[in-house]
C-alpha atoms as a PDB file:
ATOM      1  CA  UNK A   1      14.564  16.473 -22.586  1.00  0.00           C
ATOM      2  CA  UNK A   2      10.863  15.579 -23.455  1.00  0.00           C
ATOM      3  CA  UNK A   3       8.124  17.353 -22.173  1.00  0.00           C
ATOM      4  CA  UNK A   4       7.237  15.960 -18.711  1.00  0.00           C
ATOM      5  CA  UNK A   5       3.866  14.434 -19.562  1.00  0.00           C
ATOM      6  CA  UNK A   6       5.072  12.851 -22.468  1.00  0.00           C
ATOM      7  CA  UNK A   7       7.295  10.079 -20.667  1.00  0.00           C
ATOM      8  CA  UNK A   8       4.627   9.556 -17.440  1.00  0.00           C
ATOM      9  CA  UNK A   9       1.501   9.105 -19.234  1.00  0.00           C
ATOM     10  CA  UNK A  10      -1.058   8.216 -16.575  1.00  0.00           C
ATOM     11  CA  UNK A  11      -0.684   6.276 -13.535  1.00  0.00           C
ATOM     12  CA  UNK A  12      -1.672   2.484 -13.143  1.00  0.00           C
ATOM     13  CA  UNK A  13      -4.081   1.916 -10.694  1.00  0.00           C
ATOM     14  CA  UNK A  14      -4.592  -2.056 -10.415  1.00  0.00           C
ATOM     15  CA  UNK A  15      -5.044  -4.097  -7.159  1.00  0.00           C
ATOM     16  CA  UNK A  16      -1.314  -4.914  -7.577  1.00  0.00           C
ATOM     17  CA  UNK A  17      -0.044  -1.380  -7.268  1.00  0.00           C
ATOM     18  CA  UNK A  18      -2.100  -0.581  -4.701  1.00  0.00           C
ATOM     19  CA  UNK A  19      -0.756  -3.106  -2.369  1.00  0.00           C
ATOM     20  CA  UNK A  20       2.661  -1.796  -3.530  1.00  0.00           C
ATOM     21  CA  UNK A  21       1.621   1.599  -2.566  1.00  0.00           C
ATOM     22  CA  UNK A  22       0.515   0.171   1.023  1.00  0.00           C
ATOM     23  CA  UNK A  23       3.469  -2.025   2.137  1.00  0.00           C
ATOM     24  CA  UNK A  24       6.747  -0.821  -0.362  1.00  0.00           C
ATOM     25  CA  UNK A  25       5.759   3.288  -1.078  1.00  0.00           C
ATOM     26  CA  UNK A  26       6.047   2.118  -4.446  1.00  0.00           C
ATOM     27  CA  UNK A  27       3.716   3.967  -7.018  1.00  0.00           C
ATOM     28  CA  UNK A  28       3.071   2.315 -10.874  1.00  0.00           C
ATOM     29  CA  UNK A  29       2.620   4.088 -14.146  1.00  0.00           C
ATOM     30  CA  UNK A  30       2.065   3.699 -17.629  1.00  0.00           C
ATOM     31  CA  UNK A  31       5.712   5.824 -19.549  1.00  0.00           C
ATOM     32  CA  UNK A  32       6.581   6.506 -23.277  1.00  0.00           C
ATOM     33  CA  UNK A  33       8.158   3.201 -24.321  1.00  0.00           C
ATOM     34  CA  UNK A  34      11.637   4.948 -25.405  1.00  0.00           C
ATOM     35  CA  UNK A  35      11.789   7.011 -22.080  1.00  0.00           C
ATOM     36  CA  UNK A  36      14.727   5.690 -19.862  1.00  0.00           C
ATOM     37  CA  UNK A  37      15.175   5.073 -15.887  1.00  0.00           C
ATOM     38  CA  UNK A  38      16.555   8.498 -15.589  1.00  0.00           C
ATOM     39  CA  UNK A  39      14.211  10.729 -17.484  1.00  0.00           C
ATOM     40  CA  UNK A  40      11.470   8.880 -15.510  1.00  0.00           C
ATOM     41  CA  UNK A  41      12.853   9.684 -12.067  1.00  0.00           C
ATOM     42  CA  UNK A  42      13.402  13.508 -13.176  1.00  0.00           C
ATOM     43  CA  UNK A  43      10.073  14.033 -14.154  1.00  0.00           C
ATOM     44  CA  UNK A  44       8.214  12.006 -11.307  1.00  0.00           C
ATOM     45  CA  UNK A  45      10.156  14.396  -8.995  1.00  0.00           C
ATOM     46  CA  UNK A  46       9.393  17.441 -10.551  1.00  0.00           C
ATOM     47  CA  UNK A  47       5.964  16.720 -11.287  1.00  0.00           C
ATOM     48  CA  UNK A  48       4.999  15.724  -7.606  1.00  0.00           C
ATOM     49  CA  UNK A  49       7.864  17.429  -5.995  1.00  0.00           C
ATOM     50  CA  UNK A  50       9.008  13.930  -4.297  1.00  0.00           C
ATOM     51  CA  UNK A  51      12.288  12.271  -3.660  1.00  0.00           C
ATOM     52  CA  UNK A  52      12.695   9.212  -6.102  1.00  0.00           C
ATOM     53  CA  UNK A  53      14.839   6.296  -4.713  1.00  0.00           C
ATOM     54  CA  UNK A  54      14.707   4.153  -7.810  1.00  0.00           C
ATOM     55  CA  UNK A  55      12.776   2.839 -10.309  1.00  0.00           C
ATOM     56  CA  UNK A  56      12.087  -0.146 -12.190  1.00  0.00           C
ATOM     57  CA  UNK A  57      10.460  -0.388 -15.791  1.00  0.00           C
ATOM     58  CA  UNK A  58       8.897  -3.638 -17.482  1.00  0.00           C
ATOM     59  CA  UNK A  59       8.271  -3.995 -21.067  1.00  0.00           C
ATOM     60  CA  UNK A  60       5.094  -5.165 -22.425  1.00  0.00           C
ATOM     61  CA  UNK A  61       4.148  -6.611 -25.743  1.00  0.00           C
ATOM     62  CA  UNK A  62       0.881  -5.543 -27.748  1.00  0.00           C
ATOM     63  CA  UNK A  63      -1.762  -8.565 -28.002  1.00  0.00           C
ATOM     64  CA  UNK A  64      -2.811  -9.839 -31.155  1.00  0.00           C
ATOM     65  CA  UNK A  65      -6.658  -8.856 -31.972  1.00  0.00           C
ATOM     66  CA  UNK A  66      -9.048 -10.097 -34.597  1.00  0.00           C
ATOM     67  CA  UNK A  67     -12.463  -8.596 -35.676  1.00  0.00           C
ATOM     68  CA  UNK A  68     -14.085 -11.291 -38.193  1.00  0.00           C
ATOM     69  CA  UNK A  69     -10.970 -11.573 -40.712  1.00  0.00           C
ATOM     70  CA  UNK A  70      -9.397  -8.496 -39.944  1.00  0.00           C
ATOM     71  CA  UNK A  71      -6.192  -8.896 -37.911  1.00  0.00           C
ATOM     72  CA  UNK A  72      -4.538  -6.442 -35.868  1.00  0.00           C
ATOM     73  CA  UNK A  73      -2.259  -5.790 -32.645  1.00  0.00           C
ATOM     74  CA  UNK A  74      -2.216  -3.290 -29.701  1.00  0.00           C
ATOM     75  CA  UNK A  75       0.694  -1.413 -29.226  1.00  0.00           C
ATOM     76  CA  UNK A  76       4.000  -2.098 -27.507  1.00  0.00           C
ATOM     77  CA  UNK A  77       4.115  -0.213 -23.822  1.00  0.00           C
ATOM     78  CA  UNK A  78       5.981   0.199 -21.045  1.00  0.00           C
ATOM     79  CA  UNK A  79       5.351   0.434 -17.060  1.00  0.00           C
ATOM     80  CA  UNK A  80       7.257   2.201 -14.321  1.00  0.00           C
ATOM     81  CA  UNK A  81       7.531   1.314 -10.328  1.00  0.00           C
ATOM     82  CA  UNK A  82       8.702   4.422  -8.954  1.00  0.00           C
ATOM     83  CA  UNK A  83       9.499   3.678  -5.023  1.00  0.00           C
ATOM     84  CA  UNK A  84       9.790   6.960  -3.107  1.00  0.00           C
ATOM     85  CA  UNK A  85      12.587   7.745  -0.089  1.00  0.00           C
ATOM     86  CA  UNK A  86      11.394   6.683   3.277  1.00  0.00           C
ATOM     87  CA  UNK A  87      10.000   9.766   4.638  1.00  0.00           C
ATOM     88  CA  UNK A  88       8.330  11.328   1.791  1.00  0.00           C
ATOM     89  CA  UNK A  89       4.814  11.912   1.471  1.00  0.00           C
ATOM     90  CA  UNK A  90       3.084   9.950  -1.090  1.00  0.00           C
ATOM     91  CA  UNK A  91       1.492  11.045  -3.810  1.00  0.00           C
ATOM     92  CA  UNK A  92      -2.259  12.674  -3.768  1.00  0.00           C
ATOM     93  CA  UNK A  93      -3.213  10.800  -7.068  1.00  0.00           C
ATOM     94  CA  UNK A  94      -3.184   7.052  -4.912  1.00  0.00           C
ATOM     95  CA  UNK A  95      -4.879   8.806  -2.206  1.00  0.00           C
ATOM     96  CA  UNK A  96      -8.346   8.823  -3.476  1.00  0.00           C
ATOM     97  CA  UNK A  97      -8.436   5.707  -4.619  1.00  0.00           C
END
């Protein structure tokens, strides 16, 4: 297995997720793009010592970019919704936001 803070890279914090965070106990964030359901679940939990119900990924697609004549692309990523068990605390990070 990776190391932990190689598959969750940083959490997303967007007026979307928020609301998710509010109404579902849903939390979003940004994963390595090769990292699967599974891993992601193991190292949410052991990171913030939840309970994981399931999670949903969504593959994005780097824009194009051009500076002048130079032509380029972002990179390929990948986003997680992790939605905790009923009952569980949610995580500190969302809290001070």
């Amino acid at each position: 297995m990776r190391n932990l803070y190689d598959i969750i890279q940083r959490p997303m914090i967007t007026e979307k997720s928020t609301q998710l965070k509010n109404d579902h106990q849903t939390v979003a964030f940004r994963v390595n793009r090769h990292a699967n359901k599974v891993e992601i679940k193991q190292a949410v939990e052991k990171l913030f010592k939840v309970k994981v119900e399931s999670v949903h990924t969504a593959q994005f697609h780097g824009k194009k970019k051009r500076m002048g004549r130079y032509a380029g692309h972002r990179q390929d990523w990948k986003k997680a919704y992790v939605k905790l068990k009923s009952g569980e605390k949610m995580i500190e990070l969302f809290d001070n936001v």
